[in-house]
C-alpha atoms as a PDB file:
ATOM      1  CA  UNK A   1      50.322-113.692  29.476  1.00  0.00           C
ATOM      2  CA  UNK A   2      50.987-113.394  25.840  1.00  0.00           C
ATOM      3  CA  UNK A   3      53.923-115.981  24.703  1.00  0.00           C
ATOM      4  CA  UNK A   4      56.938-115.109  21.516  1.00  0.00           C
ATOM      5  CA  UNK A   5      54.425-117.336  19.426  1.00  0.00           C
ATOM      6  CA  UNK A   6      51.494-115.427  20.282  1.00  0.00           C
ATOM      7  CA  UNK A   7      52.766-112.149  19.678  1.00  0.00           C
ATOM      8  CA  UNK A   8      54.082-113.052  16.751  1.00  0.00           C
ATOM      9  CA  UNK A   9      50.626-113.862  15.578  1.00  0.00           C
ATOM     10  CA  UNK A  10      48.943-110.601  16.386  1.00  0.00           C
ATOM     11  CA  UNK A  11      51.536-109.075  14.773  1.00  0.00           C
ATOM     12  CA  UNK A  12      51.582-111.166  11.434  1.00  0.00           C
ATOM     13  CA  UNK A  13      49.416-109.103   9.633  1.00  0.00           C
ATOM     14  CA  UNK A  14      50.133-105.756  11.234  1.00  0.00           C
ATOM     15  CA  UNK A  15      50.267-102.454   8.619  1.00  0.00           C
ATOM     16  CA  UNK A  16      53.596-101.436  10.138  1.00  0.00           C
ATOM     17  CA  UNK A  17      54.843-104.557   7.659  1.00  0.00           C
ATOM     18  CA  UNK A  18      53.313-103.359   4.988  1.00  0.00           C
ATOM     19  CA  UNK A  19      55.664-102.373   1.877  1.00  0.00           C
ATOM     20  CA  UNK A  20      54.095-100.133  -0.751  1.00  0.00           C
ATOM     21  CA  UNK A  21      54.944 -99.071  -3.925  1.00  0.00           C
ATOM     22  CA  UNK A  22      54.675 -95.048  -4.280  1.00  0.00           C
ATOM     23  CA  UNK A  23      55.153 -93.482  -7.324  1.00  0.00           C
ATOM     24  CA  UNK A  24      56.772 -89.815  -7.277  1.00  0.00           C
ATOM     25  CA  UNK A  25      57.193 -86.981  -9.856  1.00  0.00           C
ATOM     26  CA  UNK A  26      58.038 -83.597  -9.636  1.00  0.00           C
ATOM     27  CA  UNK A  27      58.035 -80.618 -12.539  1.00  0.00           C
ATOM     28  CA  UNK A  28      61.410 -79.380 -13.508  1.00  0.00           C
ATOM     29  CA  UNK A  29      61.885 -78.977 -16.920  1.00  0.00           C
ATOM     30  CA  UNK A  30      64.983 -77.296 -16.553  1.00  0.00           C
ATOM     31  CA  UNK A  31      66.632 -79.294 -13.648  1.00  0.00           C
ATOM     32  CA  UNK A  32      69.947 -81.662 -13.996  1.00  0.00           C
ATOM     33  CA  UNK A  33      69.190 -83.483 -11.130  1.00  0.00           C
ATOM     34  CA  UNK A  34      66.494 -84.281  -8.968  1.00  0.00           C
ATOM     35  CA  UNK A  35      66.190 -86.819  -6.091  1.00  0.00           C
ATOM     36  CA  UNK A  36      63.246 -87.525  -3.000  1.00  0.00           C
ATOM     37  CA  UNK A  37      64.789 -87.175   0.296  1.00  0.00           C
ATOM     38  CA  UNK A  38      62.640 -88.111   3.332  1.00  0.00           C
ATOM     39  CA  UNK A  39      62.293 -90.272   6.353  1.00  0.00           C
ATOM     40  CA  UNK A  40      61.570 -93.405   4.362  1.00  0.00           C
ATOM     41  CA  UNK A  41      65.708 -92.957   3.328  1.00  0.00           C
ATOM     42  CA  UNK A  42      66.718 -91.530   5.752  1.00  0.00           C
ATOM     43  CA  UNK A  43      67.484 -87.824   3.851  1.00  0.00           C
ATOM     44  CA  UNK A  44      69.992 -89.550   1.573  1.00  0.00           C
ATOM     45  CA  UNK A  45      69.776 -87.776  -1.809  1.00  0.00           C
ATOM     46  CA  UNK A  46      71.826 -90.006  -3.394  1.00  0.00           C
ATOM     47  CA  UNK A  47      69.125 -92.869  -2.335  1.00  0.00           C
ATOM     48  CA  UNK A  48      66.087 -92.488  -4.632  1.00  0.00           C
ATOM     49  CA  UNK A  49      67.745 -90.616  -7.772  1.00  0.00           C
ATOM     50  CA  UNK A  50      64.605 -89.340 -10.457  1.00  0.00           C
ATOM     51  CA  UNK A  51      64.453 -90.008 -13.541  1.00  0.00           C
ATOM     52  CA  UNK A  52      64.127 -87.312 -16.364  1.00  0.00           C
ATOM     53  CA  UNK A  53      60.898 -87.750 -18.688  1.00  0.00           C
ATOM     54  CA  UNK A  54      60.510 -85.704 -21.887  1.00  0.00           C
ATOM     55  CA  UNK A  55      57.177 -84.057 -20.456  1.00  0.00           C
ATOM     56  CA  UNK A  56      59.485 -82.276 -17.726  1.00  0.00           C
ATOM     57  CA  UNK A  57      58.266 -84.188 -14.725  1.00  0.00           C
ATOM     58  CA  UNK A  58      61.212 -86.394 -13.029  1.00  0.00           C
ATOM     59  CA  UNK A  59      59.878 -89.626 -11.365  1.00  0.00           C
ATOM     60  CA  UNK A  60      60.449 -92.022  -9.007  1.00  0.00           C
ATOM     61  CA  UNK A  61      58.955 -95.007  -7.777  1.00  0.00           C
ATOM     62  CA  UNK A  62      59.907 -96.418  -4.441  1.00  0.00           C
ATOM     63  CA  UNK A  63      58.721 -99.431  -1.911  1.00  0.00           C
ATOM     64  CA  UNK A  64      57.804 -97.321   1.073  1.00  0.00           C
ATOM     65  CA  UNK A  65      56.216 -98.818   4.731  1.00  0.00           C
ATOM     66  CA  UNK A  66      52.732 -98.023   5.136  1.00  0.00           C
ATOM     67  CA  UNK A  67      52.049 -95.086   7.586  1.00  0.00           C
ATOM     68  CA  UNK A  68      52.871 -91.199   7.508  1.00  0.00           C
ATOM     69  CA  UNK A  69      55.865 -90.135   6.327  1.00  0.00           C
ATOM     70  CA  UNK A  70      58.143 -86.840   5.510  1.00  0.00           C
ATOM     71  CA  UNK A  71      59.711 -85.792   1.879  1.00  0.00           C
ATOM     72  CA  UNK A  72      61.212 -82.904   0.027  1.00  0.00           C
ATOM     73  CA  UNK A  73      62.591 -83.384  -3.650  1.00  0.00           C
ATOM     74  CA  UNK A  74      66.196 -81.792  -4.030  1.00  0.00           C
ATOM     75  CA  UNK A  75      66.242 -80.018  -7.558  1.00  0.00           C
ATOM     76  CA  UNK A  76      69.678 -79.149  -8.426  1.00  0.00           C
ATOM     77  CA  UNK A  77      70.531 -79.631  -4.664  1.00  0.00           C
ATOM     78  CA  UNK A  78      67.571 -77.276  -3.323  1.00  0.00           C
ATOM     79  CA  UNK A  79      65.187 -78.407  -1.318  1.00  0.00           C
ATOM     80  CA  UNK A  80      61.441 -78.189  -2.665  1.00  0.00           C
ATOM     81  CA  UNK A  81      58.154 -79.444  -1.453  1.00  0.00           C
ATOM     82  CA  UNK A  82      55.682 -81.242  -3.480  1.00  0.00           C
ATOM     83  CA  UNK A  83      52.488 -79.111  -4.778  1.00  0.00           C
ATOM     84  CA  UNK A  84      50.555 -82.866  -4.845  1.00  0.00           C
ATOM     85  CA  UNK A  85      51.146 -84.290  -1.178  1.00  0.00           C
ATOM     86  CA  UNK A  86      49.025 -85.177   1.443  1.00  0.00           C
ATOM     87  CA  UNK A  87      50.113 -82.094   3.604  1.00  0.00           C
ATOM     88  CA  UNK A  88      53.020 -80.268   5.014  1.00  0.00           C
ATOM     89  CA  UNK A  89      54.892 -80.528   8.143  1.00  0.00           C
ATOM     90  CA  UNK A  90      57.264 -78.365   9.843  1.00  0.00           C
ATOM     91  CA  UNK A  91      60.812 -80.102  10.784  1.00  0.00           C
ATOM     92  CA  UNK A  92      63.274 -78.380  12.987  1.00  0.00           C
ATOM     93  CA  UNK A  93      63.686 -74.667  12.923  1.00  0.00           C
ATOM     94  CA  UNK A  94      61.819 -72.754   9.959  1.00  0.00           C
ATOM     95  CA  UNK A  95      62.658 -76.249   7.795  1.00  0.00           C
ATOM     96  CA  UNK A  96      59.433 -78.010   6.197  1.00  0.00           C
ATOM     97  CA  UNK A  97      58.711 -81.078   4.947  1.00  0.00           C
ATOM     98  CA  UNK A  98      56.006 -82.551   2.457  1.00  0.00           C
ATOM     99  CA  UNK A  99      53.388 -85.222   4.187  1.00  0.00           C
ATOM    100  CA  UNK A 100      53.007 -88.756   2.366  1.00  0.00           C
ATOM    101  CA  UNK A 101      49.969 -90.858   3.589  1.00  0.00           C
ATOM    102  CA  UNK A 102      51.138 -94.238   2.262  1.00  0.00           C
ATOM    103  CA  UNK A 103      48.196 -97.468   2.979  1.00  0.00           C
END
């Protein structure tokens, strides 16, 4: 039978604990306002706000958990997926959602 204090040793250096820093950008020169939405924060656009960069790429860097998880940017309050991620995924209904590998 495993005990609190065993447990708790397996589990010290577990990946689910792992907090990475990802780095995001997305094109849109002609944007006002561009944010990453995903599971990671929970869909909040207000959350992980881009910054602009004279090149025309927005970007964002943000401590994520390690494992798989779903994005979008919102440009100007539309949903896009990113052209550089992992994958795609579909969400509910017709909805889909960019695929981050983060390790």
């Amino acid at each position: 039978m495993n005990t609190g204090r065993e447990n708790e040793k397996r589990h010290r250096y577990s990946a689910k604990n792992t907090v990475v820093q990802v780095n995001f950008m997305c094109e849109a020169p002609k944007a006002k306002a561009v944010s990453v939405v995903g599971d990671f924060n929970d869909w909040n656009p207000e959350a992980n706000q881009m910054e602009r960069h004279l090149d025309g790429y927005w970007k964002s860097s943000i401590q994520i958990t390690t494992g798989h998880h779903c994005y979008q940017f919102l440009v100007d309050g539309e949903r896009q997926l990113d052209p550089r991620a992992n994958g795609v995924v579909k969400l509910n209904g017709d909805s889909r959602a960019s695929l981050l590998s983060v390790s």
